[in-house]
C-alpha atoms as a PDB file:
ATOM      1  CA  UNK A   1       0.000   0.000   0.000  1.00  0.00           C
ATOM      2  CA  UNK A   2       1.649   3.368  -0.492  1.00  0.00           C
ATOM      3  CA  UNK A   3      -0.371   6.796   0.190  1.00  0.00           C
ATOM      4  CA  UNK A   4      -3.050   7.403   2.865  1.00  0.00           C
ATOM      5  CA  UNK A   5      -5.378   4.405   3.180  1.00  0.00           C
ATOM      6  CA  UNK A   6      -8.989   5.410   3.489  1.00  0.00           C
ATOM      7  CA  UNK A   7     -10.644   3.618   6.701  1.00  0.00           C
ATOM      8  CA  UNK A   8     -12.440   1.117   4.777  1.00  0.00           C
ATOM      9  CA  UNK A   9      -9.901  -0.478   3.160  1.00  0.00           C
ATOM     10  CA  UNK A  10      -7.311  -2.181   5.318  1.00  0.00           C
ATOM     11  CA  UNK A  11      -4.637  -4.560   4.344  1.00  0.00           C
ATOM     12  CA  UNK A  12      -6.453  -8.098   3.868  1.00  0.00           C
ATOM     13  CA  UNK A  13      -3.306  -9.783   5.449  1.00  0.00           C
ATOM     14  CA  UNK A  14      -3.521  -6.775   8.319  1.00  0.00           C
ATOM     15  CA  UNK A  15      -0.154  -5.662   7.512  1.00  0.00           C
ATOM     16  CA  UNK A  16      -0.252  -2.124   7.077  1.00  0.00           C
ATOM     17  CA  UNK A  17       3.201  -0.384   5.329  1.00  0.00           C
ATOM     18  CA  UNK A  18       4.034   3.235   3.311  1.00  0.00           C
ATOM     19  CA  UNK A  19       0.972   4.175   4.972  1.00  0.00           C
ATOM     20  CA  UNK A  20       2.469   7.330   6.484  1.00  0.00           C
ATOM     21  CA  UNK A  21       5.624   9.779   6.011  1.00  0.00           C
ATOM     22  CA  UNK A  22       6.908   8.970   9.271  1.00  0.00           C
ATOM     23  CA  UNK A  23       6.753   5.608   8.398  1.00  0.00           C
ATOM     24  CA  UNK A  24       8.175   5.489   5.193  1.00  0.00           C
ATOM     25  CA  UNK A  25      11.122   7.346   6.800  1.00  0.00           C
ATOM     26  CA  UNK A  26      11.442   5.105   9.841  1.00  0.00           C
ATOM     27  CA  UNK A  27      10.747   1.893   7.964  1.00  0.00           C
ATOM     28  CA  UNK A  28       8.437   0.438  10.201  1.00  0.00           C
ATOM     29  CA  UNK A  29       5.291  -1.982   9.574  1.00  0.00           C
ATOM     30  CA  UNK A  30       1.999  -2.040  11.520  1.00  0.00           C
ATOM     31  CA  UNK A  31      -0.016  -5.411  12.303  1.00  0.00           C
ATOM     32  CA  UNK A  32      -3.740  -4.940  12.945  1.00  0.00           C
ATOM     33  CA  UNK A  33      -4.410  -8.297  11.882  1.00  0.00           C
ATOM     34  CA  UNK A  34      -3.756 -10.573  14.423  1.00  0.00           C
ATOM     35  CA  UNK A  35      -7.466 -10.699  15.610  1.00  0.00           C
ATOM     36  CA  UNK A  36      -6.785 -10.681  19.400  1.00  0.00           C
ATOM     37  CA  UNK A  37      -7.596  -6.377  19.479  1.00  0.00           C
ATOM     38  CA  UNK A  38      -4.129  -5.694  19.889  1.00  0.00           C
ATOM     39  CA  UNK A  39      -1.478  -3.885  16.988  1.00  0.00           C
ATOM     40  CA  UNK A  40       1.894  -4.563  16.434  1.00  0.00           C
ATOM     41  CA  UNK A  41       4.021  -1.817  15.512  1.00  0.00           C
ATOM     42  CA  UNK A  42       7.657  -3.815  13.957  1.00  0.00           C
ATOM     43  CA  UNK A  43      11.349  -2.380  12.850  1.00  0.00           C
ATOM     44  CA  UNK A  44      14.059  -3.561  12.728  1.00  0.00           C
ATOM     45  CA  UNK A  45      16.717  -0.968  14.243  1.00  0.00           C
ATOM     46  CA  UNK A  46      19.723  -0.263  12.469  1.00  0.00           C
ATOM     47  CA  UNK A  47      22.193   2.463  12.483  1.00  0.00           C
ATOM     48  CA  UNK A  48      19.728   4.977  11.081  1.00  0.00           C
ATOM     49  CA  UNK A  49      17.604   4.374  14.462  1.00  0.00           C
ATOM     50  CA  UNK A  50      20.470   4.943  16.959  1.00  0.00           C
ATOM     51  CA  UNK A  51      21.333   7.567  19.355  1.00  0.00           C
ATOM     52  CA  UNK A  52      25.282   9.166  20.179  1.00  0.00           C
ATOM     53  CA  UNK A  53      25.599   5.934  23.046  1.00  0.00           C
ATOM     54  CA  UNK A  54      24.648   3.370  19.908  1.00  0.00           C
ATOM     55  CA  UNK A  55      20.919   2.529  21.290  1.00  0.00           C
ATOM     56  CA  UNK A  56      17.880   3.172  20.092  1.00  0.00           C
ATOM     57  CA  UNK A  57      17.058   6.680  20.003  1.00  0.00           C
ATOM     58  CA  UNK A  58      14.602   7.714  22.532  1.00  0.00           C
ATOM     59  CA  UNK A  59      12.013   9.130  20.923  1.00  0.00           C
ATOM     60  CA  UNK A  60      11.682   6.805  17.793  1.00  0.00           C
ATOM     61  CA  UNK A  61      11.337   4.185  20.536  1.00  0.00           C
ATOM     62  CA  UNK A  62       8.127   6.406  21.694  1.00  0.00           C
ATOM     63  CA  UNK A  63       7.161   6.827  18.249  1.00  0.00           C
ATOM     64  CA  UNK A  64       6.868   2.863  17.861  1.00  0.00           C
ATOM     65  CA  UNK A  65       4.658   2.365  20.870  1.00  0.00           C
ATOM     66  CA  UNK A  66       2.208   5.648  19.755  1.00  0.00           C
ATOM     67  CA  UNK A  67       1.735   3.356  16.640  1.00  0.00           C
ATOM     68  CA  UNK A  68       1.172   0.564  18.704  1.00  0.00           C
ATOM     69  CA  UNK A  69      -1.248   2.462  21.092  1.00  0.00           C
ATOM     70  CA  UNK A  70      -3.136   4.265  18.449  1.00  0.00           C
ATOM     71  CA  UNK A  71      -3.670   1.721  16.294  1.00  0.00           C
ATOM     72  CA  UNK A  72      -5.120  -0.908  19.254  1.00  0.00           C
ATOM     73  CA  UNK A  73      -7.096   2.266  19.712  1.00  0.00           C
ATOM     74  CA  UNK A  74      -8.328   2.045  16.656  1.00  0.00           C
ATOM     75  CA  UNK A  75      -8.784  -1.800  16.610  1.00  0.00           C
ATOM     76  CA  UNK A  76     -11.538  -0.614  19.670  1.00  0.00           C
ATOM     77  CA  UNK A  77     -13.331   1.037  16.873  1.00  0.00           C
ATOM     78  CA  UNK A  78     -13.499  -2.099  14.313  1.00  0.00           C
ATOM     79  CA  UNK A  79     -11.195  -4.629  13.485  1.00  0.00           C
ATOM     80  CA  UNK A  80      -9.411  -3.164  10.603  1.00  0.00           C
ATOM     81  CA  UNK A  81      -7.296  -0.779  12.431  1.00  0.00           C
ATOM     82  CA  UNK A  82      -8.555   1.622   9.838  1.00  0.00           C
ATOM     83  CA  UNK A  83     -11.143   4.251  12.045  1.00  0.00           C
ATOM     84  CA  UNK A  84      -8.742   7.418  12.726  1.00  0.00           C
ATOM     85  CA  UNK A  85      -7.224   8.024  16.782  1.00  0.00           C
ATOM     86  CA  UNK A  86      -5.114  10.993  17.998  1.00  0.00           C
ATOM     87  CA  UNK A  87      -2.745  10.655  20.874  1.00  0.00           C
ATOM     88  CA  UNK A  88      -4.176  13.195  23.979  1.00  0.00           C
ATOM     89  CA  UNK A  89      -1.411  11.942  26.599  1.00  0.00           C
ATOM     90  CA  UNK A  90       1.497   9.448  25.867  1.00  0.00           C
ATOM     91  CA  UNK A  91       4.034   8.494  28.816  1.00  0.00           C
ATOM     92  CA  UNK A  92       7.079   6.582  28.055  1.00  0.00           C
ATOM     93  CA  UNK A  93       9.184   4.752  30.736  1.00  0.00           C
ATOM     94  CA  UNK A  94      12.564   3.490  29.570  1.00  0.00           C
ATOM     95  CA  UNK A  95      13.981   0.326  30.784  1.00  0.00           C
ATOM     96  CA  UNK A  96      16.761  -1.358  28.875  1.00  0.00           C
ATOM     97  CA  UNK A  97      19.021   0.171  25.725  1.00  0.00           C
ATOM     98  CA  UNK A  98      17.337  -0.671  22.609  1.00  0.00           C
ATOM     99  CA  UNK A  99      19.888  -2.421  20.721  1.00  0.00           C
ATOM    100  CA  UNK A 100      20.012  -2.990  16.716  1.00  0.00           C
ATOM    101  CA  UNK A 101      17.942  -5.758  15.743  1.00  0.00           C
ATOM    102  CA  UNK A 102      14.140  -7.042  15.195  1.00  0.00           C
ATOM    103  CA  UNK A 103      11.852  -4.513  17.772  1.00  0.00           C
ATOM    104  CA  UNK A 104       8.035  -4.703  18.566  1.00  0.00           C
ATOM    105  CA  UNK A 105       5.896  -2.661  20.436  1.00  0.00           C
ATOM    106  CA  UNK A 106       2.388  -4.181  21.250  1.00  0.00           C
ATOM    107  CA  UNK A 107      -0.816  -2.045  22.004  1.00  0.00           C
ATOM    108  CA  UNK A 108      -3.383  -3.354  24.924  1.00  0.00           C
ATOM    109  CA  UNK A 109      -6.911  -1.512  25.566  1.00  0.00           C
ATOM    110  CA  UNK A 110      -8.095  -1.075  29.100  1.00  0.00           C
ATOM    111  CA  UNK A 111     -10.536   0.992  29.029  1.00  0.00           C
ATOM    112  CA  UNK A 112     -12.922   3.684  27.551  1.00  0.00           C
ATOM    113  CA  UNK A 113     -16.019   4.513  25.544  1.00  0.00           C
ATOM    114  CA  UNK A 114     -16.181   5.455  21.773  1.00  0.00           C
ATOM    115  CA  UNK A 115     -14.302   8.777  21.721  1.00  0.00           C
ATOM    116  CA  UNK A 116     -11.840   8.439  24.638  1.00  0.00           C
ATOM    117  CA  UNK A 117      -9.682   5.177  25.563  1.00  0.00           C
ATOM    118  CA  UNK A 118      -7.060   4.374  27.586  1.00  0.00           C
ATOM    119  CA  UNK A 119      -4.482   1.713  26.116  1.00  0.00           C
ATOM    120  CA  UNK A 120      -1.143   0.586  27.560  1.00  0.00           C
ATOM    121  CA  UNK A 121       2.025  -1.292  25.976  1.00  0.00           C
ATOM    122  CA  UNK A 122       5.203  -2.691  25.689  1.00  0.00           C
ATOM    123  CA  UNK A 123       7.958  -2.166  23.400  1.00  0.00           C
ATOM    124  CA  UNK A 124      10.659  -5.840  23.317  1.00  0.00           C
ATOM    125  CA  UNK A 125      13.612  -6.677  21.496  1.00  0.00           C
ATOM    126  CA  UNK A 126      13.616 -10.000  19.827  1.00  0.00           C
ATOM    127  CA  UNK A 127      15.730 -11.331  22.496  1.00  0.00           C
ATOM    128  CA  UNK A 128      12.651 -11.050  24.725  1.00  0.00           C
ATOM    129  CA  UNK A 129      14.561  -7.686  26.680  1.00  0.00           C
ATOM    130  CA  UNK A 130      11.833  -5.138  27.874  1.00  0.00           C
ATOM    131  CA  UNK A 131      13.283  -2.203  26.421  1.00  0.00           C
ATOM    132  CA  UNK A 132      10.148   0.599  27.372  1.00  0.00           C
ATOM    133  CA  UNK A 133       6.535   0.911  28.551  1.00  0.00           C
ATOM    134  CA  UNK A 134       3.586   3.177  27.643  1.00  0.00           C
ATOM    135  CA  UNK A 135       0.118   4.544  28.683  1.00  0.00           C
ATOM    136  CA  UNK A 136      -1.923   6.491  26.789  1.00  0.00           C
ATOM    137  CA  UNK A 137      -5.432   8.540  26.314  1.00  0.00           C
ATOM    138  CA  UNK A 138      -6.589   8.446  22.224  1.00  0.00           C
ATOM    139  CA  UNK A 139      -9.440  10.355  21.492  1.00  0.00           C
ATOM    140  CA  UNK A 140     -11.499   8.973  18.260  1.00  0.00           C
ATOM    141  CA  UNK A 141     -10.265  11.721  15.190  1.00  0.00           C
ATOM    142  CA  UNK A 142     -12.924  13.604  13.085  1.00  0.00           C
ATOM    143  CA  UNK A 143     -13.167  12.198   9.347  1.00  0.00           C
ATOM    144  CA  UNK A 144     -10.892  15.285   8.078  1.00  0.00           C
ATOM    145  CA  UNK A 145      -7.428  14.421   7.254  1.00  0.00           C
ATOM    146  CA  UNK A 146      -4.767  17.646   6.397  1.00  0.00           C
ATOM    147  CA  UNK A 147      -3.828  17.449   3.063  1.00  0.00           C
ATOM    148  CA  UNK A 148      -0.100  16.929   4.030  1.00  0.00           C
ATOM    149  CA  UNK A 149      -0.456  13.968   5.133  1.00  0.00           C
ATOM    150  CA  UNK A 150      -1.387  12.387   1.665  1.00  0.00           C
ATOM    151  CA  UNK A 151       2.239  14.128   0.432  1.00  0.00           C
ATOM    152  CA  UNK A 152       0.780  17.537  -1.007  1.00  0.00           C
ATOM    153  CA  UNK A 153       2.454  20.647  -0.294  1.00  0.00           C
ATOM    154  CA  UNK A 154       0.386  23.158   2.065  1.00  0.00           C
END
């Protein structure tokens, strides 16, 4: 898929990819197709992704788990990960150096109603090392979408 994916057409295999700038640029994939109401956000870190220490920079680690978080948000919504969530409050704790190599950050709801829910996560290294956590509040997004985010010029 490349471009912005209107929200009723998801991936049939769940697997969502060049959906976004951000992650075209990162080069990360989302899963909303697992069918357990949780997304997987996936990269694999390389030297692109690193900090000055030769970890996993900070706040691309936070921008995995807002994937993750937003789109198990959106999986509350319907099960195509499709229906469009923005972030209200995201909290990041940082546990272990993320070190080059296979990541994945998993979404889980636990709680809210249909505009406002609360979803927490985890963010692993293949190796099984807890590398962050996350909490969030989404709030259900409007149907308008800002023409930059298709890749026009404003």
């Amino acid at each position: 898929m490349t471009g912005l994916v209107p929200p009723d057409s998801a991936a049939p295999d769940g697997i969502l990819t060049d959906e976004t700038g951000t992650q075209r640029l990162l080069g990360y994939v989302l899963d909303v197709g697992q069918g357990d109401g949780r997304a997987r956000c996936r990269m694999l870190v390389g030297p692109q992704h690193l900090n000055r220490q030769g970890i996993l920079h900070g706040g691309l680690a936070a921008t995995l788990l807002d994937n993750a978080l937003g789109a198990t948000a959106s999986l509350s919504a319907d099960d195509t990960g499709m229906v469009r969530f923005s972030t209200v409050t995201l909290n990041v704790d940082f546990l272990s150096p993320g070190l080059p190599g296979p990541v994945e950050a998993i979404g889980q709801l636990k709680g809210g109603g249909r505009k406002l829910v609360f979803v927490e996560g985890t963010l692993h290294h293949a190796d099984g090392t807890l590398i962050a956590t996350a909490s969030g509040v989404f709030r259900r997004a409007s149907g308008v979408v800002h023409p930059a985010a298709n890749g026009e010029q404003t």
